[in-house]
C-alpha atoms as a PDB file:
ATOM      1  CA  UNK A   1     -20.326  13.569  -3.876  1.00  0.00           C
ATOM      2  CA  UNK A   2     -17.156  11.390  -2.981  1.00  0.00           C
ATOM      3  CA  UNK A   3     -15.142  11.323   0.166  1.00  0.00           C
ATOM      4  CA  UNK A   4     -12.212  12.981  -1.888  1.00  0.00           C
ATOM      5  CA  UNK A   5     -14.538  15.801  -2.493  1.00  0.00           C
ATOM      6  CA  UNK A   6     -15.449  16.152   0.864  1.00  0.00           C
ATOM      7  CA  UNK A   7     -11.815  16.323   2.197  1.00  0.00           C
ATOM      8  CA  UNK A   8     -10.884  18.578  -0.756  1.00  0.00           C
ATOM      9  CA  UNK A   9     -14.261  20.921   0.536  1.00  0.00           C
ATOM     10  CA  UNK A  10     -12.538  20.889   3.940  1.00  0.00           C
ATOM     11  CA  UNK A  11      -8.974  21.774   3.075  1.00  0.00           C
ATOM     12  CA  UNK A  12     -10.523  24.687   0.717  1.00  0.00           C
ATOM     13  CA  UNK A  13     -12.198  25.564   4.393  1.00  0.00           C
ATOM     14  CA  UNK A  14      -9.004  26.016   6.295  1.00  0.00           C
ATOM     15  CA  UNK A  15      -6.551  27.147   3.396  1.00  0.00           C
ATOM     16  CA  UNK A  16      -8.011  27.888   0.216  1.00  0.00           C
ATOM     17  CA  UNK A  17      -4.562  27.786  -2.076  1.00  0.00           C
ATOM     18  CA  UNK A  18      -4.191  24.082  -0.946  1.00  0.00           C
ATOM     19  CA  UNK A  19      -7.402  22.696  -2.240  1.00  0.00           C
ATOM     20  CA  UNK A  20      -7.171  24.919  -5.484  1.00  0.00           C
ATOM     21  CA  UNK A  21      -3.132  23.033  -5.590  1.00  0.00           C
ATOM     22  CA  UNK A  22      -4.535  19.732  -5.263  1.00  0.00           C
ATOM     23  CA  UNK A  23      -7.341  20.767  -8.185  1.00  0.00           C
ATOM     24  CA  UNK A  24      -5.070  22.964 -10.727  1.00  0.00           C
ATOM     25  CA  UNK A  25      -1.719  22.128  -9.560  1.00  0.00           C
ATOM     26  CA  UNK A  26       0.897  25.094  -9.844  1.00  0.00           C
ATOM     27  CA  UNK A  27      -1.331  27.111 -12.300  1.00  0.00           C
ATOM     28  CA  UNK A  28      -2.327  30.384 -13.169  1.00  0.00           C
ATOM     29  CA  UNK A  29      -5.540  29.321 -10.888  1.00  0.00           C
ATOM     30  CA  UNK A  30      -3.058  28.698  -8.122  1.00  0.00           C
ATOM     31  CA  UNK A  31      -1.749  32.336  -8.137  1.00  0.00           C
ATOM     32  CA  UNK A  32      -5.036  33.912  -8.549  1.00  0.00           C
ATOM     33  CA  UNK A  33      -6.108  32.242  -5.422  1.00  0.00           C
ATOM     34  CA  UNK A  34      -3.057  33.256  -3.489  1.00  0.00           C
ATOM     35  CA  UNK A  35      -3.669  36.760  -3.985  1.00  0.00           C
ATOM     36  CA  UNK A  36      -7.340  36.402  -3.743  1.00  0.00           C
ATOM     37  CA  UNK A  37      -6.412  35.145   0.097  1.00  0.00           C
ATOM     38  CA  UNK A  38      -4.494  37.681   0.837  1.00  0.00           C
ATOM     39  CA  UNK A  39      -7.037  40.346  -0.499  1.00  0.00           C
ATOM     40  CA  UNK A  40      -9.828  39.007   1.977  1.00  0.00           C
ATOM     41  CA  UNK A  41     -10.098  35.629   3.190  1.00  0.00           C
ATOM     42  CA  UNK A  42     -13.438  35.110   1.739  1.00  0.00           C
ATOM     43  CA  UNK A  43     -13.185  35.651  -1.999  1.00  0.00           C
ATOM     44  CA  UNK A  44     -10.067  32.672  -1.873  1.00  0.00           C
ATOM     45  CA  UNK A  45     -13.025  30.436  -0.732  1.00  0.00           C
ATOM     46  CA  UNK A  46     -15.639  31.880  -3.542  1.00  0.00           C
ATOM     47  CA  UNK A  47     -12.575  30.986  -6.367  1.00  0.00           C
ATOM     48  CA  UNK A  48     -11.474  27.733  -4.322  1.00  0.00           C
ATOM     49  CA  UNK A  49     -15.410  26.192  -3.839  1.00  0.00           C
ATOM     50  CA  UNK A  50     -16.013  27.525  -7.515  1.00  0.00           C
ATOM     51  CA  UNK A  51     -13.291  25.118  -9.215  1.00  0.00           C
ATOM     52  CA  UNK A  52     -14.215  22.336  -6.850  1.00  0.00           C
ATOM     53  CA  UNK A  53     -17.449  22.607  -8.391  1.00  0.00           C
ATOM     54  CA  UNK A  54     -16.494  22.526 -12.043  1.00  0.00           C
ATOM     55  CA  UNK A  55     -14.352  20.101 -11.058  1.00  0.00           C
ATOM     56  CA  UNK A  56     -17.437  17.333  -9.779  1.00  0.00           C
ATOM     57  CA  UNK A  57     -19.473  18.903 -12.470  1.00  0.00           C
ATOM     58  CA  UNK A  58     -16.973  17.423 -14.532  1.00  0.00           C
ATOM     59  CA  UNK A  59     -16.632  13.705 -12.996  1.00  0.00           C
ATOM     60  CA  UNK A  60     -20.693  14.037 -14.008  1.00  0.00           C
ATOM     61  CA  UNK A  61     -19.934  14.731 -17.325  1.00  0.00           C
ATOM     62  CA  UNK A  62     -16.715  12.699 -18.081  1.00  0.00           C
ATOM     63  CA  UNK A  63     -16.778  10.405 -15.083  1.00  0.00           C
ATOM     64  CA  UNK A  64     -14.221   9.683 -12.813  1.00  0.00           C
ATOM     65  CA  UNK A  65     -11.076  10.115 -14.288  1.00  0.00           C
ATOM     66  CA  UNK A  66     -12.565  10.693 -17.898  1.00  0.00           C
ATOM     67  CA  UNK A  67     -11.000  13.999 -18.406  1.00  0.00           C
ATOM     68  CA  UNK A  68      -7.945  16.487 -17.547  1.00  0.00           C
ATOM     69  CA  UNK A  69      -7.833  20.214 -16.120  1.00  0.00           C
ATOM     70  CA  UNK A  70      -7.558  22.701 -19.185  1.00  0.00           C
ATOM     71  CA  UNK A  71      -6.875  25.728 -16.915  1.00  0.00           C
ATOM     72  CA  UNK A  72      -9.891  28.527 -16.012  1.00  0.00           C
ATOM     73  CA  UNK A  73     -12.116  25.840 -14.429  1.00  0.00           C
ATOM     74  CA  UNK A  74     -12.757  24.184 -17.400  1.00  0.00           C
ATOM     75  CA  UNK A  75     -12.108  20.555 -18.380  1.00  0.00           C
ATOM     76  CA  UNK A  76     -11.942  18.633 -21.661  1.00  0.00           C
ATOM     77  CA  UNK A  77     -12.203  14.990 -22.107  1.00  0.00           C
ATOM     78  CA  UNK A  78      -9.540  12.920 -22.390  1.00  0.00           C
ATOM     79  CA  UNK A  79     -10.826  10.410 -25.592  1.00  0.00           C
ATOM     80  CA  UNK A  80     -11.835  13.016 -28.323  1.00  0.00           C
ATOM     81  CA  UNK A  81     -13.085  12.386 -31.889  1.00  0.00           C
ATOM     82  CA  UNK A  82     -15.304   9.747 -31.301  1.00  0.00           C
ATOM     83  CA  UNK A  83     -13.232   6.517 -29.805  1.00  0.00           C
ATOM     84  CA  UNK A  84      -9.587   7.931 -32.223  1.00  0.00           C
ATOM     85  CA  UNK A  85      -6.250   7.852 -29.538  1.00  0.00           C
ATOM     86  CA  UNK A  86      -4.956  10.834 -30.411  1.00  0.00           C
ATOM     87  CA  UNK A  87      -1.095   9.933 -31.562  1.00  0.00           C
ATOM     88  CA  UNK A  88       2.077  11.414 -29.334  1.00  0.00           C
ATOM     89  CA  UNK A  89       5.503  11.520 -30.318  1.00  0.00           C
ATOM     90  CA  UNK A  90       6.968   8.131 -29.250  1.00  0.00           C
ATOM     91  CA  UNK A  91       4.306   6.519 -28.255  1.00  0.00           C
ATOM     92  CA  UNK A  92       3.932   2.874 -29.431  1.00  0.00           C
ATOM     93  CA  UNK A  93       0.799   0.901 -30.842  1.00  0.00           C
ATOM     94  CA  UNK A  94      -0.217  -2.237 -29.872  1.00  0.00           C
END
């Protein structure tokens, strides 16, 4: 566990939307918590601690960095078909 895992345990402690921000930015995830808050306090934590743990699950898997938020708590990594850059619209080769 890192120290940025800690802190984001700790902000999910005092407001659960915040840490579940930081995680899923302004997401589907994002509103679900919200209203999850407001329904009872403590199933915003159950959803917030729940994508902080797919989320280090995820650094285990892909390593730090190695991958990008899909949306539902799941993650995908960010080199696919074995070592091929996917090509983007623009983008340049070197």
């Amino acid at each position: 566990m890192r120290g940025s895992d800690v802190l984001l345990i700790l902000l999910a402690i005092l407001l659960p939307p915040a840490a579940v921000a930081f995680i899923s930015g302004c997401s589907c995830d994002l509103l679900i918590n919200i209203l999850l808050t407001c329904l009872g306090y403590i199933p915003g934590h159950i959803h917030a601690f729940w994508l902080i743990y797919k989320k280090m699950k995820a650094e285990e898997r892909y390593g730090q960095g190695g991958f990008r938020y899909v949306g539902n708590g799941t993650y995908e990594p960010l080199a696919q078909g074995g070592g091929q850059q996917q090509a983007y619209y623009g983008a340049t080769t070197n």
